[in-house]
Protein backbone atom coordinates (compact mmCIF):
# COMPACT_ATOMS: atom_id res chain seq x y z
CA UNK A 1 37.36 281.05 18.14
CA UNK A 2 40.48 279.57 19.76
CA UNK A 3 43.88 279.43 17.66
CA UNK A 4 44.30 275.36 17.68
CA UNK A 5 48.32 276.03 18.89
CA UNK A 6 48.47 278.34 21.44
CA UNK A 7 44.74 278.70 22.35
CA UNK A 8 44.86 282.18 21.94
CA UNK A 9 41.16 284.21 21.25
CA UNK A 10 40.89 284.95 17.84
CA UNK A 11 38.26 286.72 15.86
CA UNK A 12 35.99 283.90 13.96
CA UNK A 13 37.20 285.43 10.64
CA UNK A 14 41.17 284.99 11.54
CA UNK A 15 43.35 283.40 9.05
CA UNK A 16 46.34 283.57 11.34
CA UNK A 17 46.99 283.63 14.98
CA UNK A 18 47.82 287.41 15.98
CA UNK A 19 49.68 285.61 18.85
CA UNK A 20 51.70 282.89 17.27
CA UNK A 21 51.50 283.63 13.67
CA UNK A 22 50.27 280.08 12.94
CA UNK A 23 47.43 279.15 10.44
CA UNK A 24 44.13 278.80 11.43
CA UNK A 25 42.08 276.70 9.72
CA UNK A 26 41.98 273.90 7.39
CA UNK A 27 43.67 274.40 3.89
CA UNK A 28 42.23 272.54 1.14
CA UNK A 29 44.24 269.38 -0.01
CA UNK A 30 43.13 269.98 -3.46
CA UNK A 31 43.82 273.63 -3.93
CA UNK A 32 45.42 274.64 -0.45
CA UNK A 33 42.93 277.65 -0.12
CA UNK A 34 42.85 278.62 3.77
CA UNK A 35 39.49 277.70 5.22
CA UNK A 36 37.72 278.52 8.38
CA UNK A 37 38.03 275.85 10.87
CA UNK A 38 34.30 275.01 10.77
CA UNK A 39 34.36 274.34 6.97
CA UNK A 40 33.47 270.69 5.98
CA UNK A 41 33.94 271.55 1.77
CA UNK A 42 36.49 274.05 0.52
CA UNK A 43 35.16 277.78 -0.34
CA UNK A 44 37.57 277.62 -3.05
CA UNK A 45 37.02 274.63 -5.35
CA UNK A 46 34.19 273.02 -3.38
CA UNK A 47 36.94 269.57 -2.74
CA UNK A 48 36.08 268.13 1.14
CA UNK A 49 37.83 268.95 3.83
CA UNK A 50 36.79 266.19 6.28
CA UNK A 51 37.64 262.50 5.56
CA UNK A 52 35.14 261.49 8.00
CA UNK A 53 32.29 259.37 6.05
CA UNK A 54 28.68 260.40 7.23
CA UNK A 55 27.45 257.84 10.15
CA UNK A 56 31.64 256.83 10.98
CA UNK A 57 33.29 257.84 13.72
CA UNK A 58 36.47 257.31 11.81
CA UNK A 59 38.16 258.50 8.90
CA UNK A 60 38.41 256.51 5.62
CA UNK A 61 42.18 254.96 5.76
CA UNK A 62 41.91 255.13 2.15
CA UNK A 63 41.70 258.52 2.41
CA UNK A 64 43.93 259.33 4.62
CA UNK A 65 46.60 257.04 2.60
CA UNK A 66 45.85 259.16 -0.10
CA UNK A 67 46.44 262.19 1.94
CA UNK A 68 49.09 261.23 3.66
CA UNK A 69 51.20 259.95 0.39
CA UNK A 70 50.57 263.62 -1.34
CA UNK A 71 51.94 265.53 1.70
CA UNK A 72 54.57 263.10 1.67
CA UNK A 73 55.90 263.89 -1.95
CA UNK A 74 57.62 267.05 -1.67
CA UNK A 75 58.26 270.01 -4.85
CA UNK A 76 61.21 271.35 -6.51
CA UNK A 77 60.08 275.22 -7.08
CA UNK A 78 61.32 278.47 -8.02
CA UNK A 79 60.57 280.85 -5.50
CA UNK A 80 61.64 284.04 -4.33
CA UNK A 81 62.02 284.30 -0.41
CA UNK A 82 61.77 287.45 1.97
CA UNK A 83 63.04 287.45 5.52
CA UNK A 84 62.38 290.18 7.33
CA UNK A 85 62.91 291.70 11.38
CA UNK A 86 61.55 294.57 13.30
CA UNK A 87 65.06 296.10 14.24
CA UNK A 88 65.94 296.60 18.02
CA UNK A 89 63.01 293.97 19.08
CA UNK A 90 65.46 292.24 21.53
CA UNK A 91 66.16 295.56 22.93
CA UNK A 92 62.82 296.95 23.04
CA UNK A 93 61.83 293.28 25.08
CA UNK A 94 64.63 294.52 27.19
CA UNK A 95 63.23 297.95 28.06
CA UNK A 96 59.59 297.77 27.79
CA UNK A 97 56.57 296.14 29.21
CA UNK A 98 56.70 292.40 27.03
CA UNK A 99 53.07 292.62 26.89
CA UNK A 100 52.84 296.02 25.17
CA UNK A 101 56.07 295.18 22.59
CA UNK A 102 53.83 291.72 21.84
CA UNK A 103 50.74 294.21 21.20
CA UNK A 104 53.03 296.20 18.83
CA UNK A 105 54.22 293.27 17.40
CA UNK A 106 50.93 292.28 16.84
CA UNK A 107 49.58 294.82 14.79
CA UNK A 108 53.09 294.93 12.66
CA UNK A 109 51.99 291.63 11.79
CA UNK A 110 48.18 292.53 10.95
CA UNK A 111 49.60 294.87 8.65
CA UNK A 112 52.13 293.05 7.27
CA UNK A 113 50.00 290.04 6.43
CA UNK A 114 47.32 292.63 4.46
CA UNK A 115 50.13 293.95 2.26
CA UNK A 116 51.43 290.32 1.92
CA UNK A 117 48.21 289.29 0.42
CA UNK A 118 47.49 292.17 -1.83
CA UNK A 119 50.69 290.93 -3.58
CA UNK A 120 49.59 287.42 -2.96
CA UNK A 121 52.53 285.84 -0.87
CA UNK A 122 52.21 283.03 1.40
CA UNK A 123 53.52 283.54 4.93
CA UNK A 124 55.48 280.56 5.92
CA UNK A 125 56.28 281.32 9.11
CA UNK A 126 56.42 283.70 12.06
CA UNK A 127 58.81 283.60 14.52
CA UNK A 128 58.85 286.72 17.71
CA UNK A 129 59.81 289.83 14.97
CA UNK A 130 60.64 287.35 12.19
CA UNK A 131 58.44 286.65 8.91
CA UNK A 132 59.39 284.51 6.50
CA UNK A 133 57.39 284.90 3.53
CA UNK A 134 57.36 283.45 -0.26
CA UNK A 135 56.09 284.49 -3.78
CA UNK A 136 55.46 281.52 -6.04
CA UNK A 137 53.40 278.87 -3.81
CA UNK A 138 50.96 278.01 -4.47
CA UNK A 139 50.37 279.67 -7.44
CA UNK A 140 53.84 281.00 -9.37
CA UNK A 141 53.98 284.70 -10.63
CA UNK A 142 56.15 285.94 -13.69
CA UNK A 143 56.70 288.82 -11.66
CA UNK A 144 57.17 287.11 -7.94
CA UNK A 145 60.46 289.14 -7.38
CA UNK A 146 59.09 292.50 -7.98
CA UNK A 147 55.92 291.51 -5.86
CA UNK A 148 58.17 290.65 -3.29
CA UNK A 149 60.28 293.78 -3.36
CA UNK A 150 56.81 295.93 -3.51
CA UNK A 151 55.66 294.19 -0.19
CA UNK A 152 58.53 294.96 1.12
CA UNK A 153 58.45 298.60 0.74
CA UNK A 154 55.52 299.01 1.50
CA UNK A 155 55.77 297.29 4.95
CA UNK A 156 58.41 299.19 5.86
CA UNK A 157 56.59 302.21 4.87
CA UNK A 158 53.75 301.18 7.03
CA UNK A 159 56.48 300.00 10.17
CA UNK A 160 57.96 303.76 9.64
CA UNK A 161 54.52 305.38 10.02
CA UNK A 162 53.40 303.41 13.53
CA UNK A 163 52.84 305.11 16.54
CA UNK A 164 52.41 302.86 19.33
CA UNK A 165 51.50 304.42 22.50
CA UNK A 166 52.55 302.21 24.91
CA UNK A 167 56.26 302.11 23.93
CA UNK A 168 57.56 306.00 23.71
CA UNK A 169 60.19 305.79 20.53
CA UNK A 170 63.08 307.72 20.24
CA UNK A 171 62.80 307.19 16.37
CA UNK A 172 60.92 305.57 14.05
CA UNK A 173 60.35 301.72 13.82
CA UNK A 174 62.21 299.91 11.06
CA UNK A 175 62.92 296.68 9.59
CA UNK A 176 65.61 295.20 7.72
CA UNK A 177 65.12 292.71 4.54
CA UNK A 178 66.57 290.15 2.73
CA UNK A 179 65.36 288.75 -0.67
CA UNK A 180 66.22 285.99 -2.65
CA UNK A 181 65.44 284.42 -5.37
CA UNK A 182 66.27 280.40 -6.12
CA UNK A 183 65.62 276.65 -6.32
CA UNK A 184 63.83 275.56 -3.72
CA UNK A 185 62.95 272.02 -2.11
CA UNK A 186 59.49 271.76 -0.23
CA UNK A 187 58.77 268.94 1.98
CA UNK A 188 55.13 269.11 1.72
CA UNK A 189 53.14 269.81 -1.41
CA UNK A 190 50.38 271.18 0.21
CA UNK A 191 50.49 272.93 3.57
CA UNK A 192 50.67 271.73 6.73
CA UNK A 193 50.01 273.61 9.73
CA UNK A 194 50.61 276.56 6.99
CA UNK A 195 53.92 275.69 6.21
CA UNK A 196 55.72 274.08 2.87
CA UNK A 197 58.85 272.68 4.78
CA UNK A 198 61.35 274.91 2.82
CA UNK A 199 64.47 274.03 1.88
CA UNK A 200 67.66 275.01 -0.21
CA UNK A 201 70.39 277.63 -0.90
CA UNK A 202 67.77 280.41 -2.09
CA UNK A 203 66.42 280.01 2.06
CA UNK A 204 69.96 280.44 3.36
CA UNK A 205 70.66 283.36 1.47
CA UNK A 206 67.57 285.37 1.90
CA UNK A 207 68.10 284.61 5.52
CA UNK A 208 71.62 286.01 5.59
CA UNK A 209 71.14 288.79 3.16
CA UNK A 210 68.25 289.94 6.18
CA UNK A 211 71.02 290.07 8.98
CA UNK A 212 73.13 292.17 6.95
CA UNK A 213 70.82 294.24 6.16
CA UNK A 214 70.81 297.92 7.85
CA UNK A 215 67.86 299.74 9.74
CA UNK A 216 65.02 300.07 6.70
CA UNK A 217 66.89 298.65 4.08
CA UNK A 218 66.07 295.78 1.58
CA UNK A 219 69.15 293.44 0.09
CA UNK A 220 68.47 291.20 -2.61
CA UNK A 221 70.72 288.60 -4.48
CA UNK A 222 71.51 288.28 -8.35
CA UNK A 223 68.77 286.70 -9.51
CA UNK A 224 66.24 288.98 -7.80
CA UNK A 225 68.06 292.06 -9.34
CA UNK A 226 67.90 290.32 -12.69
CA UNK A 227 64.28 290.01 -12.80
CA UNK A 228 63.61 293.23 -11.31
CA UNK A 229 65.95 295.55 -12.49
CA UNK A 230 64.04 297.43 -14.90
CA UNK A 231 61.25 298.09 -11.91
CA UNK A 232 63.23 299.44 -9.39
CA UNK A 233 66.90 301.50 -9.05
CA UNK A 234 69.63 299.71 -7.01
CA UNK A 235 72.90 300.64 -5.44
CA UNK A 236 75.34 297.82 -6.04
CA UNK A 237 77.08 296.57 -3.01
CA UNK A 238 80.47 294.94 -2.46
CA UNK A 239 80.76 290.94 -2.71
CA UNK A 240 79.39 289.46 0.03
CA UNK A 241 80.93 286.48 2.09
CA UNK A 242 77.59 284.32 2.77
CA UNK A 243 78.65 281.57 4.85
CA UNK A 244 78.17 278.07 3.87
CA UNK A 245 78.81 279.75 0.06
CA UNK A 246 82.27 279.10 -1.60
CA UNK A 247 82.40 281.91 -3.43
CA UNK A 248 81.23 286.28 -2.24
CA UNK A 249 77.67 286.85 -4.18
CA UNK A 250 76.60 290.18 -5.97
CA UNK A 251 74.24 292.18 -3.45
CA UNK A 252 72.26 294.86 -4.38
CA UNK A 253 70.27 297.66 -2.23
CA UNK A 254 67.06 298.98 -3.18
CA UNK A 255 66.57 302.23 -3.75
CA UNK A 256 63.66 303.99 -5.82
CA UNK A 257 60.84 302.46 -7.66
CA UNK A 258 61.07 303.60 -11.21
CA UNK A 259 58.01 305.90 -12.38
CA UNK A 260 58.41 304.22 -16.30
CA UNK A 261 59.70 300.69 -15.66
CA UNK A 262 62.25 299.54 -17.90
CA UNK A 263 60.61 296.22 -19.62
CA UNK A 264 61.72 293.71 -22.13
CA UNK A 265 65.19 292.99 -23.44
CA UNK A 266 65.39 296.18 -25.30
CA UNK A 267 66.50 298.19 -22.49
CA UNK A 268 69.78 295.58 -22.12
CA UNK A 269 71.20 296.10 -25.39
CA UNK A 270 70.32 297.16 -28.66
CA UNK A 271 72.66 296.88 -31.25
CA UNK A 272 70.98 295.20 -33.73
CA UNK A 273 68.73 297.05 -36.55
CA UNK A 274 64.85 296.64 -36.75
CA UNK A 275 64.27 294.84 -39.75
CA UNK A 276 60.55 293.74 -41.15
CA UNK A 277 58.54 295.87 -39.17
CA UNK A 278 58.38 299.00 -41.78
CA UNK A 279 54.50 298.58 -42.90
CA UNK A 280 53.79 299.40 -38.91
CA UNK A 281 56.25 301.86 -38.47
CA UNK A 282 54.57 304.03 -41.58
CA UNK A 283 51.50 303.04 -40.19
CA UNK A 284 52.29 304.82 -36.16
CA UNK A 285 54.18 308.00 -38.44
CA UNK A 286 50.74 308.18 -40.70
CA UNK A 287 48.97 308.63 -36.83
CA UNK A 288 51.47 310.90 -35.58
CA UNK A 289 51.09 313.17 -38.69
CA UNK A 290 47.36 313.22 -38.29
CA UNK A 291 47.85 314.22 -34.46
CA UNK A 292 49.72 316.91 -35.27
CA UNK A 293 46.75 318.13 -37.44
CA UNK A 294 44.65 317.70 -35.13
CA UNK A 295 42.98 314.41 -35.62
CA UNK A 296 43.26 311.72 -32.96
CA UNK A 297 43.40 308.00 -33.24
CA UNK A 298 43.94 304.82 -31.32
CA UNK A 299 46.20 302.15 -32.51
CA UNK A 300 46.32 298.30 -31.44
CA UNK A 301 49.57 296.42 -31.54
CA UNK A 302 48.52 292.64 -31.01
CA UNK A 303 50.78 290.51 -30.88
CA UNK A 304 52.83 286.79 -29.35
CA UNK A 305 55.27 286.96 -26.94
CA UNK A 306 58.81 288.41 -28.50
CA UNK A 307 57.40 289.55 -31.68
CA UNK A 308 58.79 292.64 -31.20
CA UNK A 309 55.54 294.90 -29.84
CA UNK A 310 57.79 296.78 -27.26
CA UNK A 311 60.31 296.79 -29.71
CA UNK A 312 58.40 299.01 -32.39
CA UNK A 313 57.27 301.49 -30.04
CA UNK A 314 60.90 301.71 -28.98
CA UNK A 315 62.40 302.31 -32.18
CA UNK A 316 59.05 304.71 -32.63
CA UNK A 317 59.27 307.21 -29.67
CA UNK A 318 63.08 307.28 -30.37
CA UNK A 319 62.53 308.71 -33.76
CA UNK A 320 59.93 311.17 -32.34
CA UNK A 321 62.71 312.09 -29.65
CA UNK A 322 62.56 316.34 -29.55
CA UNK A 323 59.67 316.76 -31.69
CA UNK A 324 57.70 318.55 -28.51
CA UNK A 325 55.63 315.51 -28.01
CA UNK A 326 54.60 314.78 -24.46
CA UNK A 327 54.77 311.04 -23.82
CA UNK A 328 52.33 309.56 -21.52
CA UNK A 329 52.53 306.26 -20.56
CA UNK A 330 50.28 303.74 -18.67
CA UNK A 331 51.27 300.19 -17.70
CA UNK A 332 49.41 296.78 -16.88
CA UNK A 333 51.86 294.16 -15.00
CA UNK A 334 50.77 290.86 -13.48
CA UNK A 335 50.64 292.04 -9.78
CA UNK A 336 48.33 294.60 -10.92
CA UNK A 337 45.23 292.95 -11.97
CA UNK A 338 43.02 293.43 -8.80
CA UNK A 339 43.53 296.99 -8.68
CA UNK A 340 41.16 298.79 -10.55
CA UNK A 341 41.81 301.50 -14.00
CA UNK A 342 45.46 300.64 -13.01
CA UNK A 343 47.04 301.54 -16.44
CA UNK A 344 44.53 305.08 -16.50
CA UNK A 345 45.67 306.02 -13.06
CA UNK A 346 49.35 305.80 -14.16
CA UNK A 347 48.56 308.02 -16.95
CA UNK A 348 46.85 310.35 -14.44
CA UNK A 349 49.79 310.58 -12.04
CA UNK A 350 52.42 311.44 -15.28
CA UNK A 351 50.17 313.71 -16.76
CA UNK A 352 50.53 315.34 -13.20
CA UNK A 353 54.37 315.06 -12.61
CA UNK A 354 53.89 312.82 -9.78
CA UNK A 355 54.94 309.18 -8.86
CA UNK A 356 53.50 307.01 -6.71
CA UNK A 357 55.01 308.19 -3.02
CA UNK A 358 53.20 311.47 -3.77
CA UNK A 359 51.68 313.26 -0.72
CA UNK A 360 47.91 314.64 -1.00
CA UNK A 361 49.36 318.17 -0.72
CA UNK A 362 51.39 317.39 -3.47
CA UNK A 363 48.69 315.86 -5.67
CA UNK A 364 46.53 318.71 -5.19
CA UNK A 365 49.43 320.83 -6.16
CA UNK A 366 49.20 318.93 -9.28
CA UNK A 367 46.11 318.97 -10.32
CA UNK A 368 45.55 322.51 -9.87
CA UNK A 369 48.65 322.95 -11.68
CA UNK A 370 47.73 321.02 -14.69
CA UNK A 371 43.47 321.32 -14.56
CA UNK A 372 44.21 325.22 -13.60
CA UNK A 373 45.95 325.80 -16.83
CA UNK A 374 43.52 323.95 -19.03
CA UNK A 375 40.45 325.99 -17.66
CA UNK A 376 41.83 329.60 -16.98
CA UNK A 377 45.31 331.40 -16.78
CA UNK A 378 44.44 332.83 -13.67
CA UNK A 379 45.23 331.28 -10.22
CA UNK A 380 42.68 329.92 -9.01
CA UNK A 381 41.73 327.95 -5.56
CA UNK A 382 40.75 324.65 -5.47
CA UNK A 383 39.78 321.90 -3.37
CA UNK A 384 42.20 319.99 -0.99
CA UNK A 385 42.60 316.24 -2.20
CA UNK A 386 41.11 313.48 -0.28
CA UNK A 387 41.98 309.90 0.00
């Protein structure tokens, strides 16, 4: 298979052009689902993809009226936008044979665009060492920002980790990020030739916030703390001057993923007592009372959003605070969902001391820490981890 812009060879199951970064394929006007060039009906929803009428050379002008007045009418959308660069590419085209920095380049971007879609972001467009990429089209997230941020690490994880051995490095590869979250105008509502045609002040400063950016680090704007806060620690930065902006803007670094996330509004401020929720709170002391004599239970707290769920098992484990209970928590977030027993691996890692940048040396460690004194007070060897 040929990429339809730069005629590149391309496996037949490409989505994108390894050479230009470009689309390949047809996306669905209905849905906007990528398919492979061949496809005549979308694997997605099942909606055509050709406008050509059996026995016509020629397409319906209907049709393509139709089509033509829906990519037409742009979208006003909130979004959150990442830039990101491969830092020192200009100098690396200065030293090194172009063909093996586009190689490298190459799989940076095979990588990239895996991690991309585990968190399902849209790449809008790549330019030499440049991805733009966005979280909320075509289908919006409540968590976009912190599915942005978590790309983000983890491609600059995977840049850090590259070896390429055409291009001898004097230190690791690293790239530099900028995140935003905003109002944003597209110019398309479905994609063409991949791309929304973005537009707006949310662009701009995701853009900027990417230049100033330093060798592996990750800036994001206001509203992308806000949302993400309780996920992740940040160091504050100074007020930026963003040009084209009238006023500096609050930047923030990230730092850390947090092991126990900090969710809801309770963790902002709680000044206010709990009031109406008693019956429960006897009911989750009644439970505790009957662990501590030995007899287990499981509890369901079912609820609308803002009842106050998190709230009760706030005000709960605060009570319990130095009673010599050991608190084990598991969480389920939106950008988890294909990832299998996510909530019971979580568990698994605390009840091992460990987050989630742990090293297989380390989580062996753990478990023969932790199994080792459940089974037998002796040391005892056990097998390396794997995986």
């Amino acid at each position: 298979m040929h990429c339809p812009h730069c005629q590149a060879i391309l496996p037949s199951n490409a989505k994108f052009c390894g050479q230009c970064g470009q689309r390949v394929g047809k996306d669905c006007p209905t849905c906007g689902m990528a398919n492979p060039p061949e496809s005549k009906f979308c694997v997605e929803c099942g909606a055509a993809l050709s406008t050509v009428s059996a026995g016509s050379t020629s397409p319906d002008p209907l049709l393509e009226a139709d089509k033509a007045n829906i990519i037409s009418q742009g979208e006003r959308r909130h979004l959150t936008i990442l830039f990101a660069d491969l830092t020192g590419y200009t100098r690396m085209m200065e030293t090194f044979d172009p063909e093996d920095v586009q190689a490298l380049m190459a799989s940076i971007i095979r990588s990239s665009i895996q991690i991309i879609g585990t968190y399902n972001g849209h790449i809008e467009r790549i330019i030499g060492d440049e991805m733009l990429v966005i979280f909320g089209l075509p289908v919006a997230h409540e968590d976009d920002a912190i599915r942005a941020i978590k790309a983000a690490r983890e491609i600059h994880a995977t840049i850090m980790r590259l070896q390429p051995k055409s291009i001898p490095l004097a230190q690791p590869l690293t790239m530099h990020t900028g995140i935003n979250t905003g109002l944003v105008v597209t110019a398309h509502s479905i994609p063409v030739d991949g791309t929304y045609g973005l537009s707006g002040d949310a662009v701009n400063i995701a853009s900027r916030l990417s230049d100033m950016a330093r060798p592996d680090e990750i800036l994001v704007g206001p509203e992308t703390y806000r949302q993400a806060f309780g996920f992740f620690d940040f160091e504050s930065k100074a007020a930026m001057e963003i040009q084209g902006k009238a006023k500096p803007i609050s930047v923030y670094a990230v730092k850390d993923e947090r092991t126990r996330p900090l969710t809801g509004q309770r963790n902002l401020n709680l000044a206010a007592a709990l009031i109406g929720r008693q019956t429960e709170l006897e009911v989750l002391r009644s439970a505790m009372q009957a662990l501590k004599n030995g007899e287990g239970s499981i509890i369901s707290i079912i609820g609308e959003a803002g009842t106050g769920k998190s709230r009760l098992l706030y005000e709960f484990e605060k009570e319990q605070a130095g009673k010599h209970i050991n608190w084990i928590t598991g969480y389920a977030f939106a950008h988890t969902q294909p990832v299998p027993f996510f909530p019971l691996v979580g568990i698994v890692r605390r009840w091992l001391d460990l987050d989630g940048s742990a090293t297989a040396e380390e989580m062996s460690a753990g478990i023969a820490k932790r199994v080792g004194a459940l089974l037998d007070p002796r040391p005892r060897k056990f097998p390396s981890f794997r995986g």
